[in-house]
N, C-alpha and C. Protein backbone atom coordinates (compact mmCIF):
# COMPACT_ATOMS: atom_id res chain seq x y z
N UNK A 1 89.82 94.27 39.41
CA UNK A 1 90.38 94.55 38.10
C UNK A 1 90.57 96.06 37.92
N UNK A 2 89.78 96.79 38.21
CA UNK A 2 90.06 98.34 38.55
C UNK A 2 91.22 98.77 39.01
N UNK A 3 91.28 97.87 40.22
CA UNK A 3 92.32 98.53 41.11
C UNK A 3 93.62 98.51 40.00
N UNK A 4 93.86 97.06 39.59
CA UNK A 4 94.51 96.73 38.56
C UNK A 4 94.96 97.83 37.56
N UNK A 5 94.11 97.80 37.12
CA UNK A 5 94.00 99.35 36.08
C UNK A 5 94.48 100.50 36.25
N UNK A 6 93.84 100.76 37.34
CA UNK A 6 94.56 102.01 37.95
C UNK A 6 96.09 101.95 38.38
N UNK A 7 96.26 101.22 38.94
CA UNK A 7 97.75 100.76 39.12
C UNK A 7 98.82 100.99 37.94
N UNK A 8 98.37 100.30 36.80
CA UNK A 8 99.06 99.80 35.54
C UNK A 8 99.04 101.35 34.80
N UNK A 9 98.09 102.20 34.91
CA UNK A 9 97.63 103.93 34.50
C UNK A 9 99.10 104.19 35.67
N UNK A 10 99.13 104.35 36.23
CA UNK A 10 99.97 105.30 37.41
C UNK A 10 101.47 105.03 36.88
N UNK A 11 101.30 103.95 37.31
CA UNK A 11 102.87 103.28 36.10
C UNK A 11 103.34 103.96 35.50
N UNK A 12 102.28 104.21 34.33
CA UNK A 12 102.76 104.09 32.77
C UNK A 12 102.68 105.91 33.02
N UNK A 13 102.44 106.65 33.56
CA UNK A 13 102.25 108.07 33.46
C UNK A 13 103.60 108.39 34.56
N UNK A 14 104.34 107.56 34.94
CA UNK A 14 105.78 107.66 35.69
C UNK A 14 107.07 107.81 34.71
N UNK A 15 107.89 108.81 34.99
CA UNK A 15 109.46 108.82 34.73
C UNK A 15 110.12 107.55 34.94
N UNK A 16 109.85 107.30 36.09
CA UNK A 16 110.83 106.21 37.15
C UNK A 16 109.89 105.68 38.31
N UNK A 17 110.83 104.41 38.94
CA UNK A 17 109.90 104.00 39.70
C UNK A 17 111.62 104.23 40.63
N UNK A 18 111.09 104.37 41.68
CA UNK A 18 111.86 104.61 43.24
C UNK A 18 111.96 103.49 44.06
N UNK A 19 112.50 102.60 44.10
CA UNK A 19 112.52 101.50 45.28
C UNK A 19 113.74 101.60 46.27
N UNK A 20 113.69 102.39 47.37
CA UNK A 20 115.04 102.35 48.35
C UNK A 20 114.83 101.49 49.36
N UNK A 21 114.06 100.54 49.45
CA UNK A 21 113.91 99.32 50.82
C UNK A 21 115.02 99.44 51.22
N UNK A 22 115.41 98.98 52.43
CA UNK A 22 116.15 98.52 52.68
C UNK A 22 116.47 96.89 53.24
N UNK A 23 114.84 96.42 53.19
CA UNK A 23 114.58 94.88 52.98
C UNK A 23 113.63 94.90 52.42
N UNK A 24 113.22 94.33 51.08
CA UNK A 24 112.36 93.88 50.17
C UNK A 24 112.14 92.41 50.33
N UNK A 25 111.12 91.57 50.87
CA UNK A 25 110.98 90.17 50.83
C UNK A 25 111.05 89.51 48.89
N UNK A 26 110.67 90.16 47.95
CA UNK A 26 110.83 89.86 46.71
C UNK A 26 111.16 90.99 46.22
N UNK A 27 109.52 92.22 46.06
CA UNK A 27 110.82 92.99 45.37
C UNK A 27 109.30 93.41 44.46
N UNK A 28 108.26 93.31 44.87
CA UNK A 28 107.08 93.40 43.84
C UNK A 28 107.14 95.02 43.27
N UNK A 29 107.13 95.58 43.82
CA UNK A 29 106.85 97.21 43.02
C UNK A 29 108.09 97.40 41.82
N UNK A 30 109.19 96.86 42.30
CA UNK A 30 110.15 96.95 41.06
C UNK A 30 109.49 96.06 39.91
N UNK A 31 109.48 95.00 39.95
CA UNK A 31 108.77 94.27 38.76
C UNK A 31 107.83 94.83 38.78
N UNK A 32 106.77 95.45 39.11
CA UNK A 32 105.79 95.77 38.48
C UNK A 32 105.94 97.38 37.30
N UNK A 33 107.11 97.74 38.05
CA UNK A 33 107.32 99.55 37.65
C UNK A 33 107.59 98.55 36.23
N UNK A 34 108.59 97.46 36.21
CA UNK A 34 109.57 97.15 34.94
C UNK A 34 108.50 96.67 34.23
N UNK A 35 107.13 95.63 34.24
CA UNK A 35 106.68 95.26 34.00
C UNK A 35 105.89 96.06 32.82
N UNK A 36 105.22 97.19 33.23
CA UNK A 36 104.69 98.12 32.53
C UNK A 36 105.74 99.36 31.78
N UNK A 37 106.98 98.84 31.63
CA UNK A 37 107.93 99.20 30.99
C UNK A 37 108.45 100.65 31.62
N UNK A 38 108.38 100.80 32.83
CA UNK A 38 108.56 102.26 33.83
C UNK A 38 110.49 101.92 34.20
N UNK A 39 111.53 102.72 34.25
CA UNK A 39 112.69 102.42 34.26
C UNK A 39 112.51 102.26 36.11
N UNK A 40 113.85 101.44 36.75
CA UNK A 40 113.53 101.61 37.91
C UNK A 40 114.90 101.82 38.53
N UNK A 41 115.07 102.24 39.65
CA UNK A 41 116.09 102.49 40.28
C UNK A 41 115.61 101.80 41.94
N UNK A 42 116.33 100.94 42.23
CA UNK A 42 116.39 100.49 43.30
C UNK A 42 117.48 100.56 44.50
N UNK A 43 117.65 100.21 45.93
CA UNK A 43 118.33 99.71 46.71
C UNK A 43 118.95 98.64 46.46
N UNK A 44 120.24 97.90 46.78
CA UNK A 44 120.85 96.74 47.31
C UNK A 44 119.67 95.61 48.61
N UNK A 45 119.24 96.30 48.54
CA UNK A 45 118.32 95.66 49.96
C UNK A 45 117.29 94.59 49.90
N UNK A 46 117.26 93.19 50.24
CA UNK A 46 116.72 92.13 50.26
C UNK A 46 116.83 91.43 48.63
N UNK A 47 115.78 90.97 48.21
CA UNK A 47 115.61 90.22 47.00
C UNK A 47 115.96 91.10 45.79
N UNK A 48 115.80 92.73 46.04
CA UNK A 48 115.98 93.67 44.81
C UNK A 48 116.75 93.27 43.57
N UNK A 49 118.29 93.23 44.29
CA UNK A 49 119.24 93.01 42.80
C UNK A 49 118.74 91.78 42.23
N UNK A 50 118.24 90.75 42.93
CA UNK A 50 117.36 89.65 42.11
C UNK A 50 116.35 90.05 41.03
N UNK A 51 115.88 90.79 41.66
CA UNK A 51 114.26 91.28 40.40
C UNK A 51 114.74 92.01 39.75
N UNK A 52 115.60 93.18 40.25
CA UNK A 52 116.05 94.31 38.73
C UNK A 52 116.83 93.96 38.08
N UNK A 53 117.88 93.23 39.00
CA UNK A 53 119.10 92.81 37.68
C UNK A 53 119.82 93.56 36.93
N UNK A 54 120.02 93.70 35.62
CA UNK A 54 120.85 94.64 34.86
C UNK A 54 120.04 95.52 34.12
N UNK A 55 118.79 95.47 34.40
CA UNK A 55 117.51 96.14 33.76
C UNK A 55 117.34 97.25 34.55
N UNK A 56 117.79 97.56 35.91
CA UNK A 56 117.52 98.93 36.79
C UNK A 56 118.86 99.49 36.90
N UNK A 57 118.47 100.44 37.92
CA UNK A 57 120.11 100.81 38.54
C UNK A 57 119.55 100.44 40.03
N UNK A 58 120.73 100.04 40.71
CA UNK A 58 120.71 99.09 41.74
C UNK A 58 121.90 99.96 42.36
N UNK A 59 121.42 100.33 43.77
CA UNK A 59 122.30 101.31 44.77
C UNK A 59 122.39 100.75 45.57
N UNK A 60 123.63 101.47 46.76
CA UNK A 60 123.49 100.77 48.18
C UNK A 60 122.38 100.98 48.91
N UNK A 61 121.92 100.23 50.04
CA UNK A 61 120.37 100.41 51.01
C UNK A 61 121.61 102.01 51.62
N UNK A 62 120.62 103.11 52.17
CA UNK A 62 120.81 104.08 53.05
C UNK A 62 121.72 104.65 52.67
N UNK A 63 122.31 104.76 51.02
CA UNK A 63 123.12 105.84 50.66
C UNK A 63 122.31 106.67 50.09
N UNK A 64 122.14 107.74 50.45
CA UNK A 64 121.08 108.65 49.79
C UNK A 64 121.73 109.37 48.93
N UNK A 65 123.02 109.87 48.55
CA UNK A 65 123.78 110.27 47.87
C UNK A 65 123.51 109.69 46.49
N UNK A 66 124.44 108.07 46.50
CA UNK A 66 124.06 107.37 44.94
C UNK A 66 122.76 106.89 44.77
N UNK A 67 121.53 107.30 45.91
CA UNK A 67 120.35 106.99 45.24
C UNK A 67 120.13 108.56 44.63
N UNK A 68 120.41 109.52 44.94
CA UNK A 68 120.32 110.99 44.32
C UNK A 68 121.06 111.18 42.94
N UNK A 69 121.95 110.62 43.05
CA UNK A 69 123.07 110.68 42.03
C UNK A 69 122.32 109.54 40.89
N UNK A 70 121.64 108.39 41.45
CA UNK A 70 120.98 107.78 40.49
C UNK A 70 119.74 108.43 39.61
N UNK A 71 119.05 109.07 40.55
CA UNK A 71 117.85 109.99 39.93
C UNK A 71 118.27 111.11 39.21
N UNK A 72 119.41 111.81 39.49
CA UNK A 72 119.48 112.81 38.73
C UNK A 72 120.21 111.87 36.97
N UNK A 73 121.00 110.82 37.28
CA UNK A 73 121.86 110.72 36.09
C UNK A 73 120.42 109.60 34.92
N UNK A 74 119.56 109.10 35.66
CA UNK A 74 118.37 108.58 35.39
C UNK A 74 117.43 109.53 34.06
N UNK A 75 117.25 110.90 35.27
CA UNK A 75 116.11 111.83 34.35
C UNK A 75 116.67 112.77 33.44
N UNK A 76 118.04 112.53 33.67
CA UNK A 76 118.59 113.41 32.15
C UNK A 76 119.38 112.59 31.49
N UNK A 77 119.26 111.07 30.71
CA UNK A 77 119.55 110.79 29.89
C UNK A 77 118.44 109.93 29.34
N UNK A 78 117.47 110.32 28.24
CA UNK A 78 116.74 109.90 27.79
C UNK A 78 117.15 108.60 27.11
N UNK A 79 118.24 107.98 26.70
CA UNK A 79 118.80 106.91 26.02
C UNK A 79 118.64 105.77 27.40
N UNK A 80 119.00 106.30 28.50
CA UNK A 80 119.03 105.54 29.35
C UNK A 80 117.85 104.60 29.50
N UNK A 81 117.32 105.56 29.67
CA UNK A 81 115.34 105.56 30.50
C UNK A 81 114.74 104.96 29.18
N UNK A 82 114.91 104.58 27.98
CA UNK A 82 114.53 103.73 26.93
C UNK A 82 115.36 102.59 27.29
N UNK A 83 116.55 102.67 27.62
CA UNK A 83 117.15 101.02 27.37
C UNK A 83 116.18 100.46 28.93
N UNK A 84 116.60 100.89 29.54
CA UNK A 84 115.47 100.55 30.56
C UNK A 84 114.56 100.12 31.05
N UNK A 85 113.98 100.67 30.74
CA UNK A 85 112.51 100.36 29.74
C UNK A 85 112.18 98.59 29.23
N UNK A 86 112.93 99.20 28.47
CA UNK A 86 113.04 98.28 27.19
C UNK A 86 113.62 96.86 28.33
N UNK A 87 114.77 97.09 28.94
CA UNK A 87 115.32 96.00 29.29
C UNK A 87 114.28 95.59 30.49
N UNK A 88 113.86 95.57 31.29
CA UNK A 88 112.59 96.14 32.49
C UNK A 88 111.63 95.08 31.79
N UNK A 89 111.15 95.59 30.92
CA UNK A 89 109.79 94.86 30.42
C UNK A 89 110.42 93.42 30.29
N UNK A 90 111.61 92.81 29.16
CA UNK A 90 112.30 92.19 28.83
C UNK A 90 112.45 90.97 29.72
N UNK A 91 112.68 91.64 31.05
CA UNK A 91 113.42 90.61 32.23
C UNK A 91 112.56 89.77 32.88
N UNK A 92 111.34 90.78 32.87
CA UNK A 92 110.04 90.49 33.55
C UNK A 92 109.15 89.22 32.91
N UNK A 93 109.14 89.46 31.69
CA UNK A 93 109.01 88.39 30.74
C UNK A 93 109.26 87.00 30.84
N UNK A 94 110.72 87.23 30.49
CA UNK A 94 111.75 86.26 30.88
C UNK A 94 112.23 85.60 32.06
N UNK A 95 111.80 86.41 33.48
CA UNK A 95 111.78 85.83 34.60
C UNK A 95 110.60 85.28 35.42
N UNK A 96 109.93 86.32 34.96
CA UNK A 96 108.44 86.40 36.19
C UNK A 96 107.48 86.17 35.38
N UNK A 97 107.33 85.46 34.53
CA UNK A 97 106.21 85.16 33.96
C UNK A 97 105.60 83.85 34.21
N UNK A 98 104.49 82.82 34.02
CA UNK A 98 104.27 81.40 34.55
C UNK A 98 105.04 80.46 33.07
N UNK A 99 105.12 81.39 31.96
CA UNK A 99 106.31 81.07 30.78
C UNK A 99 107.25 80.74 31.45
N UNK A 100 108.26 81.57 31.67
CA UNK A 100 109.69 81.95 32.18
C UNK A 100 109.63 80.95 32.70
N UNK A 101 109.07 80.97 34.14
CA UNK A 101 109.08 79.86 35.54
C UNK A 101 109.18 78.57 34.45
N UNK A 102 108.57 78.51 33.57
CA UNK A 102 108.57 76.62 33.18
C UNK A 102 109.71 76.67 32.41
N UNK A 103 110.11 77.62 31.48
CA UNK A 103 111.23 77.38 30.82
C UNK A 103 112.56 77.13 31.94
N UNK A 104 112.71 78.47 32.76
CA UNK A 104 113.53 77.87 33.63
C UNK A 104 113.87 76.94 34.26
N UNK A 105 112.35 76.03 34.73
CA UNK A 105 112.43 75.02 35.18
C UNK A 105 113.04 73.76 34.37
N UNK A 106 112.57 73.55 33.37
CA UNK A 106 113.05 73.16 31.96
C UNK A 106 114.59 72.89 31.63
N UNK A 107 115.28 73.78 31.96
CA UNK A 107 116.39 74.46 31.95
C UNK A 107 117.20 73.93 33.49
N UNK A 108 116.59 73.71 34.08
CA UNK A 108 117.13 72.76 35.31
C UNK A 108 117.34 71.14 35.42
N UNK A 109 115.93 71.07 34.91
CA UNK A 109 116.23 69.43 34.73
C UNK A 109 116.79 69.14 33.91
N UNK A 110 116.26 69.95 32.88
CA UNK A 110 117.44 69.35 31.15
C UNK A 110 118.89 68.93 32.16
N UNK A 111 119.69 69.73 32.89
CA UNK A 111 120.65 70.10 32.77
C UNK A 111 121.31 69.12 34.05
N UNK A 112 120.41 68.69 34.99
CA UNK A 112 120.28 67.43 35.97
C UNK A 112 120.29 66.49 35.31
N UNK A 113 119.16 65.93 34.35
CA UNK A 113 119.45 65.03 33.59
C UNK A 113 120.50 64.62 32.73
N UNK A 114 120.70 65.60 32.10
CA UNK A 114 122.04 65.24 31.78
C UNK A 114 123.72 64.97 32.17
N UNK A 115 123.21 65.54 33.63
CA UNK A 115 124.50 65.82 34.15
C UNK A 115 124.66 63.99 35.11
N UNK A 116 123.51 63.76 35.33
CA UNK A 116 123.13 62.64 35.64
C UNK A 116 122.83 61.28 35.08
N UNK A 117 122.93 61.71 33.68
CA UNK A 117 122.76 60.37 32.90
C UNK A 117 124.09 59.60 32.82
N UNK A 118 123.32 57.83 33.20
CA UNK A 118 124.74 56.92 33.02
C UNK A 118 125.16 56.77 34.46
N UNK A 119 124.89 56.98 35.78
CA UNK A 119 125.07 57.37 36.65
C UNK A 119 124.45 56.13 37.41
């Protein structure tokens, strides 16, 4: 639980969180940066655009350019780095939570079932 702690402290005392994988099997440090409401900027690379979604900025893997161009246009617009934020925490919620997972799931069968009824 410490470790925990400490983790969730490091976060929250961050600008931004940095993810340039260029294969991410899920994608955990981005949800976690978003989680604790940290803005994130990621790679194209593996599961990423899955977890950040429209809540990060999402670059190509091994362009170091628009990942530079992302950090600089990132730490000087404070409007940004709030919607961010804001949207980050939001997604995380709504996706990655054991909530989310059932609603979504929810949201599948409803939609089987019905598509299937009479059948």
């Amino acid at each position: 639980m410490a470790v925990l702690l400490t983790l969730v402290k490091l976060y929250s005392q961050s600008s931004a969180a940095i993810v340039p994988s260029v294969y991410e099997g899920f994608g955990f440090p981005a949800g976690e940066a978003m989680a604790c409401g940290v803005p994130v900027i990621s790679s194209d690379g593996g599961a990423l655009p899955e977890v950040v979604g429209d809540a990060g900025i999402v670059v190509p893997a091994r362009d170091h350019t628009a990942l530079a161009d992302a950090i600089d246009t990132l730490l000087n617009d404070v409007k940004l780095q709030k919607r961010l934020a804001k949207a980050g925490i939001e997604r995380v919620v709504r996706l990655f939570t054991w909530e989310g997972a059932v609603r979504q799931m929810i949201e599948v069968y409803s939609k089987l079932i019905k598509k299937n009824r009479g059948k």
